[in-house]
C-alpha atoms as a PDB file:
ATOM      1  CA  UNK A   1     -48.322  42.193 -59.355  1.00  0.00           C
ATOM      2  CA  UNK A   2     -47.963  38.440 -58.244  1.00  0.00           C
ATOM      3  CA  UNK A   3     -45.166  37.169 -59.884  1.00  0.00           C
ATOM      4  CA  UNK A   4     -43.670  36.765 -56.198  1.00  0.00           C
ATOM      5  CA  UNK A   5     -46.164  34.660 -55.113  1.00  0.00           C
ATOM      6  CA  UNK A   6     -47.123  30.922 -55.858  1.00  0.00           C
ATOM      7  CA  UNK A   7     -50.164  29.687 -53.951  1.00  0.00           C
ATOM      8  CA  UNK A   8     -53.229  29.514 -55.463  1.00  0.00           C
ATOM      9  CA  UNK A   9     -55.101  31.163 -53.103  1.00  0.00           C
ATOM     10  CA  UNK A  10     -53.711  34.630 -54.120  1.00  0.00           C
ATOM     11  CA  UNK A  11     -53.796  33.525 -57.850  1.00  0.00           C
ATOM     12  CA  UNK A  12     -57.429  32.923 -57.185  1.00  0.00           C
ATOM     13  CA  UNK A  13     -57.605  36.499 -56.473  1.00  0.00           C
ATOM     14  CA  UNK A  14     -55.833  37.729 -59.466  1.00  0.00           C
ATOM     15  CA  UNK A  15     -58.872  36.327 -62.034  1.00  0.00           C
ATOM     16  CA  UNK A  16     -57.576  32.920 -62.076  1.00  0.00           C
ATOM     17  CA  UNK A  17     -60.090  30.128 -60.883  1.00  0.00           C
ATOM     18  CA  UNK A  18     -58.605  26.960 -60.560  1.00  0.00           C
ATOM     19  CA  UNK A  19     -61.543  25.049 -59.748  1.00  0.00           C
ATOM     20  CA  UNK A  20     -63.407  26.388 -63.289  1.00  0.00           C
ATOM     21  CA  UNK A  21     -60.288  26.146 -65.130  1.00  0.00           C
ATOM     22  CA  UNK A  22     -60.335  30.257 -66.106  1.00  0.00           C
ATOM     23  CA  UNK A  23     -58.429  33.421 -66.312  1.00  0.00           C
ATOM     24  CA  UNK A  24     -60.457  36.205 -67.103  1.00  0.00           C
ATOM     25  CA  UNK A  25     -58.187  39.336 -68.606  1.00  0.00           C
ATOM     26  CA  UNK A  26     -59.579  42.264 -66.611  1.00  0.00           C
ATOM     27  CA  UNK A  27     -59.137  45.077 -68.720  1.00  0.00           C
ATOM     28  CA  UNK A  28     -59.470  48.277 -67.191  1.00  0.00           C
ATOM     29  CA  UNK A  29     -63.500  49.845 -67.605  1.00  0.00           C
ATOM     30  CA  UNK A  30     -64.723  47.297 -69.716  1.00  0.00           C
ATOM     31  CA  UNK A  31     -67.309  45.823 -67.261  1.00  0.00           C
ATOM     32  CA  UNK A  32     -64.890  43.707 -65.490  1.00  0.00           C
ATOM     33  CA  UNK A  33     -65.742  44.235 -61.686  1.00  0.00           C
ATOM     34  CA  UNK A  34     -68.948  43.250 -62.663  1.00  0.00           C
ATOM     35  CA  UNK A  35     -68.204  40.537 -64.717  1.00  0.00           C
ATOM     36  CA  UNK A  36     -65.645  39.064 -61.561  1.00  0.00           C
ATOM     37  CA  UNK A  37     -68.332  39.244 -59.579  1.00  0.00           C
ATOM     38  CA  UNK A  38     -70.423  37.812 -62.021  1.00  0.00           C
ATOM     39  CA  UNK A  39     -68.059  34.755 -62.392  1.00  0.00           C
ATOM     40  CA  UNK A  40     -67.827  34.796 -58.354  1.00  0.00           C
ATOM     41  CA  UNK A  41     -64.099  36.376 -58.535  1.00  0.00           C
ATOM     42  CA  UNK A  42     -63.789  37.451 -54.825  1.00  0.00           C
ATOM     43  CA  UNK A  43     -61.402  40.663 -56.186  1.00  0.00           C
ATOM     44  CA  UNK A  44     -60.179  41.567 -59.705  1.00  0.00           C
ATOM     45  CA  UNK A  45     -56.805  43.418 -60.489  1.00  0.00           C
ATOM     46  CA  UNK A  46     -55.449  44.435 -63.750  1.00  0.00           C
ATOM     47  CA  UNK A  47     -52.795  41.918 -65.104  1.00  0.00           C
ATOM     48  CA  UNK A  48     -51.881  41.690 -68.557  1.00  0.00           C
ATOM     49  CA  UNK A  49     -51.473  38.139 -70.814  1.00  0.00           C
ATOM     50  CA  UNK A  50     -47.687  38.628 -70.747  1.00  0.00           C
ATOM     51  CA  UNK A  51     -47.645  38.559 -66.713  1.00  0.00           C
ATOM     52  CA  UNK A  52     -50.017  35.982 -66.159  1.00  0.00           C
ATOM     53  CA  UNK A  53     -47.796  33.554 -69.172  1.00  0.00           C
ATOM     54  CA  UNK A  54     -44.470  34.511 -66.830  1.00  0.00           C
ATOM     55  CA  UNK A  55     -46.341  33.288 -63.914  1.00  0.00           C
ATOM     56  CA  UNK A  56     -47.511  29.992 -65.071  1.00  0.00           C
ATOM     57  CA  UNK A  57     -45.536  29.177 -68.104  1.00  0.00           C
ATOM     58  CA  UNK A  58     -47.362  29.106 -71.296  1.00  0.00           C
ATOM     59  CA  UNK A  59     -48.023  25.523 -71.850  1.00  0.00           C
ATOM     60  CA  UNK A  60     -50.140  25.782 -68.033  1.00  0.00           C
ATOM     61  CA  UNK A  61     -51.804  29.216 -69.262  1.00  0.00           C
ATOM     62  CA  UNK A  62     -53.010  27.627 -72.182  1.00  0.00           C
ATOM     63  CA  UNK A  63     -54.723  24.873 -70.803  1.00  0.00           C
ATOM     64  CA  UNK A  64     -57.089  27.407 -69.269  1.00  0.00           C
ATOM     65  CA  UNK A  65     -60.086  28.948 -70.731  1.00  0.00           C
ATOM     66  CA  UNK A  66     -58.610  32.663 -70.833  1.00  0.00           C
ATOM     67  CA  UNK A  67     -61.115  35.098 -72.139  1.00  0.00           C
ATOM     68  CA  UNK A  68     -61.652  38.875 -72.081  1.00  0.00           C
ATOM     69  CA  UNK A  69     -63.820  42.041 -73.006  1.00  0.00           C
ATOM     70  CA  UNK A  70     -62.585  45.020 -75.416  1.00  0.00           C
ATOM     71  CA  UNK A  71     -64.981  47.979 -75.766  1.00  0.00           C
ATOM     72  CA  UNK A  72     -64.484  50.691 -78.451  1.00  0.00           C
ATOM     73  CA  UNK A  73     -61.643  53.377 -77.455  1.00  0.00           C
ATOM     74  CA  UNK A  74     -63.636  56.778 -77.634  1.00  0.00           C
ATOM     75  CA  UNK A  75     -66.475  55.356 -75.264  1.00  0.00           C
ATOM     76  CA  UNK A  76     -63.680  53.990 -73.184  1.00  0.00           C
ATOM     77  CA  UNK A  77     -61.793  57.217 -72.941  1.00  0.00           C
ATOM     78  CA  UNK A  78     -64.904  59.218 -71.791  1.00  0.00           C
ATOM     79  CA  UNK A  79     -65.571  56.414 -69.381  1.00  0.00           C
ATOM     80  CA  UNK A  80     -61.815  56.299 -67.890  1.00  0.00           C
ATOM     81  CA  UNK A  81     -61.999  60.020 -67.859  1.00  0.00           C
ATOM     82  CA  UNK A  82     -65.031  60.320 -65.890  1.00  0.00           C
ATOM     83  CA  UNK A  83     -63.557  57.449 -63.552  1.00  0.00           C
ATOM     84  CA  UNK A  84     -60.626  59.408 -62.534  1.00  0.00           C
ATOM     85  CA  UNK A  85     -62.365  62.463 -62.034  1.00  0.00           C
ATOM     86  CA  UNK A  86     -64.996  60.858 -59.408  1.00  0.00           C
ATOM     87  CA  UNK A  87     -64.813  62.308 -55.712  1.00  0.00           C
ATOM     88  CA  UNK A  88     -65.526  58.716 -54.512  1.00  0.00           C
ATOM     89  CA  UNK A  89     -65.651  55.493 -56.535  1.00  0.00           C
ATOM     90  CA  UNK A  90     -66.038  51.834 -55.953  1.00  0.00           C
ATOM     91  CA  UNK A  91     -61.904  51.670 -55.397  1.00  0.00           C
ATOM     92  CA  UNK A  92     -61.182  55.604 -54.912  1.00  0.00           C
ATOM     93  CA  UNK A  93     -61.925  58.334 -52.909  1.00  0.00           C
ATOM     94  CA  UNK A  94     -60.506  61.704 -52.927  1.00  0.00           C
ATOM     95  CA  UNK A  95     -62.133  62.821 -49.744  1.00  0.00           C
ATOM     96  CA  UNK A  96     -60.873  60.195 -47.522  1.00  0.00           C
ATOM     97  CA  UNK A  97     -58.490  58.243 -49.834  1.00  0.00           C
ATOM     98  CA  UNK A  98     -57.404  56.528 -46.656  1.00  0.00           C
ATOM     99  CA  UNK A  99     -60.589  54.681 -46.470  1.00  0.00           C
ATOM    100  CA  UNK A 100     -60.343  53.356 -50.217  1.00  0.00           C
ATOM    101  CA  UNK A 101     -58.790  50.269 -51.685  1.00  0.00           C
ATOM    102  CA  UNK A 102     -56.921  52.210 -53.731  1.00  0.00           C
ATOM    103  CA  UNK A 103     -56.574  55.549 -52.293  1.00  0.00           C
ATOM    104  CA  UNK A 104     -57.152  58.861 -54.615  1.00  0.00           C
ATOM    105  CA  UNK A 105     -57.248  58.009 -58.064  1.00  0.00           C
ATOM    106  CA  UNK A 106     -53.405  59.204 -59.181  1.00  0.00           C
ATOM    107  CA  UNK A 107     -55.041  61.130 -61.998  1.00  0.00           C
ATOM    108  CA  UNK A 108     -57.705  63.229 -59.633  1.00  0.00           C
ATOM    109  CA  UNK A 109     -56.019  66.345 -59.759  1.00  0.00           C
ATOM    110  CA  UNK A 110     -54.823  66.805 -63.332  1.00  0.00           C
ATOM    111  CA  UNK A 111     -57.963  65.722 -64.333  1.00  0.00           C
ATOM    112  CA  UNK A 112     -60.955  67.027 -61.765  1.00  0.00           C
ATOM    113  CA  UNK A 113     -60.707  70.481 -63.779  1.00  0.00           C
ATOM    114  CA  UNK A 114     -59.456  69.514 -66.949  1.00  0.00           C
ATOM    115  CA  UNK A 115     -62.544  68.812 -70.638  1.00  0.00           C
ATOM    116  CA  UNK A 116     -62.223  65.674 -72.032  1.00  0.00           C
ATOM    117  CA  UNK A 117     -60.497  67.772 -75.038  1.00  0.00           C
ATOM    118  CA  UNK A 118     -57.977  68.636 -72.662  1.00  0.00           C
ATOM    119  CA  UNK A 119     -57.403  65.372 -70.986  1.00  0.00           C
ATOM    120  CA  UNK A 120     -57.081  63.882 -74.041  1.00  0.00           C
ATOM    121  CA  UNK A 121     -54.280  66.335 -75.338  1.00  0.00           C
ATOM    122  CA  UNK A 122     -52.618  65.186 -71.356  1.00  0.00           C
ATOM    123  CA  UNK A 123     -52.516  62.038 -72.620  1.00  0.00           C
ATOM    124  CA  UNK A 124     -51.032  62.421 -75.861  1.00  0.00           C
ATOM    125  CA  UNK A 125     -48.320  64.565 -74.276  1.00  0.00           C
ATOM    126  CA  UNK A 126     -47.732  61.677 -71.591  1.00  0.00           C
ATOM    127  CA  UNK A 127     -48.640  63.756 -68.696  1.00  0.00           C
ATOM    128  CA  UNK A 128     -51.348  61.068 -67.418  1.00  0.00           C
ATOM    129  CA  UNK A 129     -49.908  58.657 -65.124  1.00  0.00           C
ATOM    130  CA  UNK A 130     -48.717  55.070 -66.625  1.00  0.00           C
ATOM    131  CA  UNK A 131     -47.055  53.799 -63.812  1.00  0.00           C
ATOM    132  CA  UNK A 132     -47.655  50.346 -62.176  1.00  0.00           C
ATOM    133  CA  UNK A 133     -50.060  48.781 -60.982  1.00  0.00           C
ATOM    134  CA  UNK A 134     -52.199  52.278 -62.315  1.00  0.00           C
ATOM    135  CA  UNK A 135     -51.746  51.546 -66.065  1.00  0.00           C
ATOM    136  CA  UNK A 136     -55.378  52.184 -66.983  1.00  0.00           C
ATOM    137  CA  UNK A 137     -55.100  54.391 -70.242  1.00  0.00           C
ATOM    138  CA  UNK A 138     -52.637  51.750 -71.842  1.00  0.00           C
ATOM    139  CA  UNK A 139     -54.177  50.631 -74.871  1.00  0.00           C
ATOM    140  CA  UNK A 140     -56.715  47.434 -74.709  1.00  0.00           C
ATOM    141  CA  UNK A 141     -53.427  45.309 -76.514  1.00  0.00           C
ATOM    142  CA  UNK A 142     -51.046  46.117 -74.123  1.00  0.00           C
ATOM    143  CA  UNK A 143     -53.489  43.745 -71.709  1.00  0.00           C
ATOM    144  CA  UNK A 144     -53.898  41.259 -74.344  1.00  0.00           C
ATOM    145  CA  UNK A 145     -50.306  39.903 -76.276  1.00  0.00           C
ATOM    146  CA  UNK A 146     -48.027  37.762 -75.442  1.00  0.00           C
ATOM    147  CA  UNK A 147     -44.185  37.307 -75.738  1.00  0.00           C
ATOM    148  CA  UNK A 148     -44.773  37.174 -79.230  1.00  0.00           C
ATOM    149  CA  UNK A 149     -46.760  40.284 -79.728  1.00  0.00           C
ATOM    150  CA  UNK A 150     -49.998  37.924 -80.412  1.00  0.00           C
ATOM    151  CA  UNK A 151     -53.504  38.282 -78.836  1.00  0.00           C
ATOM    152  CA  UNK A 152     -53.515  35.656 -76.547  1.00  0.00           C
ATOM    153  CA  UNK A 153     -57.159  34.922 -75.060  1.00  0.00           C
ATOM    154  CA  UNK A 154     -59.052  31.938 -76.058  1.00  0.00           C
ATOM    155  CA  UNK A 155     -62.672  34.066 -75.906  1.00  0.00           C
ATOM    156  CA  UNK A 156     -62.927  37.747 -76.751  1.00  0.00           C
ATOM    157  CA  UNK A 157     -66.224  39.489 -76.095  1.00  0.00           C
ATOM    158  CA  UNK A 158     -67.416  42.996 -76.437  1.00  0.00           C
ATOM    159  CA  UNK A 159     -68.573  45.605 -73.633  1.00  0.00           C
ATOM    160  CA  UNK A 160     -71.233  46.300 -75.936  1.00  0.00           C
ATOM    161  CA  UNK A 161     -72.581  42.949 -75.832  1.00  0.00           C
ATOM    162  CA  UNK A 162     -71.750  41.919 -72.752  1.00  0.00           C
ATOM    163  CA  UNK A 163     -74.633  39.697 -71.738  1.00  0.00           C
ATOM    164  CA  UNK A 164     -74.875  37.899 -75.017  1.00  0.00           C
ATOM    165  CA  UNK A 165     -71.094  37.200 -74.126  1.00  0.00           C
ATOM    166  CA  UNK A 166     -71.900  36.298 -70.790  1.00  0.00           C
ATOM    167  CA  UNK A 167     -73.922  33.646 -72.017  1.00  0.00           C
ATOM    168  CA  UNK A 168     -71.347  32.190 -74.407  1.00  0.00           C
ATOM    169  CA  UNK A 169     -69.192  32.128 -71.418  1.00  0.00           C
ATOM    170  CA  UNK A 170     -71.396  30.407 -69.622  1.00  0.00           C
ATOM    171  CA  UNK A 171     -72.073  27.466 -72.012  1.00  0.00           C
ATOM    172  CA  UNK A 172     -68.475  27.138 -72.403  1.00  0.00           C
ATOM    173  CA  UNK A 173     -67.136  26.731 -68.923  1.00  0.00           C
ATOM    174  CA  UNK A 174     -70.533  24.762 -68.216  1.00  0.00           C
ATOM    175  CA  UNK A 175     -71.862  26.910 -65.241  1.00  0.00           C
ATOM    176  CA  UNK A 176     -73.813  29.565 -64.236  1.00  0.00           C
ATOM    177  CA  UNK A 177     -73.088  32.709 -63.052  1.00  0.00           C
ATOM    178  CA  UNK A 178     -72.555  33.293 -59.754  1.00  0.00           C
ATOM    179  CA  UNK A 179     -74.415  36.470 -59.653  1.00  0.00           C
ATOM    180  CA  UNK A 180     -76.084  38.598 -61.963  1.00  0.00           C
ATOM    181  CA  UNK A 181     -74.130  41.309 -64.184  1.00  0.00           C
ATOM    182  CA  UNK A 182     -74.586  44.826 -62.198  1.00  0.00           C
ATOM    183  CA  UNK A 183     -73.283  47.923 -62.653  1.00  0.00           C
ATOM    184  CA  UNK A 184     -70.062  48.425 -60.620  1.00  0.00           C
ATOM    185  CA  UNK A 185     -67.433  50.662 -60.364  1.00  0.00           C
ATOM    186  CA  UNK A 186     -69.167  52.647 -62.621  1.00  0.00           C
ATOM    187  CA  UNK A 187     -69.475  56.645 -63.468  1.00  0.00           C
ATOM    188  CA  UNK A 188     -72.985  58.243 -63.150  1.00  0.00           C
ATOM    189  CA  UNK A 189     -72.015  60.037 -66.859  1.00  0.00           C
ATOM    190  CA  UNK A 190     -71.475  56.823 -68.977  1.00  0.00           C
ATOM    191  CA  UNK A 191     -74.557  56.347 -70.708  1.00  0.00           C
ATOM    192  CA  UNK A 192     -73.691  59.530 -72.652  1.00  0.00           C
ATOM    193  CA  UNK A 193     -72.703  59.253 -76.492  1.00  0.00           C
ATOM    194  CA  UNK A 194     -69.274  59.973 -76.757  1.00  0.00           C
ATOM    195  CA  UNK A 195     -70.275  61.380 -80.206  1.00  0.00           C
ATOM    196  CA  UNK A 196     -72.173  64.051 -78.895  1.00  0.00           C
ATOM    197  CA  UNK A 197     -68.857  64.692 -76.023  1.00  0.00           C
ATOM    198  CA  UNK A 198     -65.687  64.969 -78.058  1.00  0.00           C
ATOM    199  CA  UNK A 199     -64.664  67.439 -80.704  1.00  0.00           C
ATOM    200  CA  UNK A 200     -62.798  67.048 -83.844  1.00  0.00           C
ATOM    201  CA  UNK A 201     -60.274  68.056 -82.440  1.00  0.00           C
ATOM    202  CA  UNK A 202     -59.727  65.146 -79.314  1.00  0.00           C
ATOM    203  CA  UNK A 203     -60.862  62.537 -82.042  1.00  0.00           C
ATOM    204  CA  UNK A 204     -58.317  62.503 -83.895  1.00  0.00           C
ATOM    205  CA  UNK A 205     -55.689  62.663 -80.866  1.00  0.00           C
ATOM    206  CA  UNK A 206     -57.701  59.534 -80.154  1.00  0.00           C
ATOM    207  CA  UNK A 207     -57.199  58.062 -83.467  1.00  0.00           C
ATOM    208  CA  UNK A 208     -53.578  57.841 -82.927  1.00  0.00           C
ATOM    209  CA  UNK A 209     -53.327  56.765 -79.897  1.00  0.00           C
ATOM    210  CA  UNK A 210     -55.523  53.747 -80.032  1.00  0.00           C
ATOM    211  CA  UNK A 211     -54.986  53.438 -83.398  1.00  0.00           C
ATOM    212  CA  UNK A 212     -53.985  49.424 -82.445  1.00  0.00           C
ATOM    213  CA  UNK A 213     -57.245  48.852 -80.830  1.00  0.00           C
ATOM    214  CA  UNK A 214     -58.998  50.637 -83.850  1.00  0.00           C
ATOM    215  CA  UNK A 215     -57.642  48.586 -85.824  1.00  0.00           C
ATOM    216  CA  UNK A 216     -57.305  45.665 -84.348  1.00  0.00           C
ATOM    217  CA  UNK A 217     -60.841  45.306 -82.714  1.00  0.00           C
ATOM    218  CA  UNK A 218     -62.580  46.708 -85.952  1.00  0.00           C
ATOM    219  CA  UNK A 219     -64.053  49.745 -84.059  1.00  0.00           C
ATOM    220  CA  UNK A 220     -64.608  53.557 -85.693  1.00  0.00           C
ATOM    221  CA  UNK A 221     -65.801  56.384 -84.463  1.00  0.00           C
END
């Protein structure tokens, strides 16, 4: 977190570019690594509306264009389960987690023998860490309300349209990207259908526990 710190260098860091006037809500494997990088974010962390609004005060956070991606919950939960199970990543590694940003992902080793039925039924029983800063199975509304239990971003795209969002984006903050979208921080198993990947069984588990983002985001199975 970076509620202890007040120059903007390190905000720039957290997703917040002063000099574009944005804050882009980096929810965790919804394309956002390669959207910073798209936007010419030098890193991206995970920070949720509520912490950036305690940082800067509401009345400053809303004078910025603050904009984010959702993706639909079962896809996500294949793609955050293949994540964690990865021997090396673009932040992890469990072979020499000394050499990666992050270290081992903290759920490699409940995980790197586990289906996706039974990871699922791990994270229903609350066995999958939560923990900050590794808070990466929270649900996708947990990142985006405020104080007042409100979505708070002024722009919400989908992963599933990603570059048509991208483009929005673009006309809005009146710039181009700084790069072009690429696949980062990705899993070499996320193109499958998560239709075809989780049983009955793990779908409904799903159901309930991102029944707010079902809802919410108007996604079904």
């Amino acid at each position: 977190m970076f509620k202890n710190f007040s120059n903007k260098q390190y905000f720039n860091s957290d997703n917040i570019s002063y000099k574009e006037n944005f804050i882009f809500i980096h929810i965790p494997k919804n394309a956002g690594t390669a959207v910073s990088k798209a936007f010419g974010l030098e890193t991206s962390k995970h920070n949720t509306v509520k912490e950036y609004i305690n940082v800067l005060g509401g009345k400053k956070y809303d004078s910025f264009l603050t904009f984010a991606f959702v993706r639909n919950p079962f896809s996500r939960f294949v793609s955050l389960y293949n994540y964690a199970r990865m021997e090396e990543s673009y932040y992890h590694s469990a072979i020499n987690p000394e050499s990666a940003i992050y270290g081992k992902h903290m759920d490699y080793d409940i995980l790197k023998h586990a289906s996706l039925d039974e990871a699922a039924q791990l994270l229903a029983d609350g066995k999958l860490v939560h923990n900050p800063p590794h808070r990466q199975w929270n649900s996708q509304c947990f990142w985006l309300k405020d104080q007042q239990d409100n979505i708070n971003v002024k722009y919400l795209g989908r992963f599933e349209d990603v570059d048509f969002h991208l483009r929005n984006l673009t006309q809005l903050l009146g710039k181009p990207l700084a790069s072009r979208l690429s696949k980062i921080n990705t899993s070499s198993k996320e193109p499958l259908n998560y239709r075809t990947l989780l049983s009955n069984e793990t779908r409904t588990i799903l159901e309930t526990y991102y029944k707010e983002d079902l809802e919410t985001f108007n996604y079904d199975f």
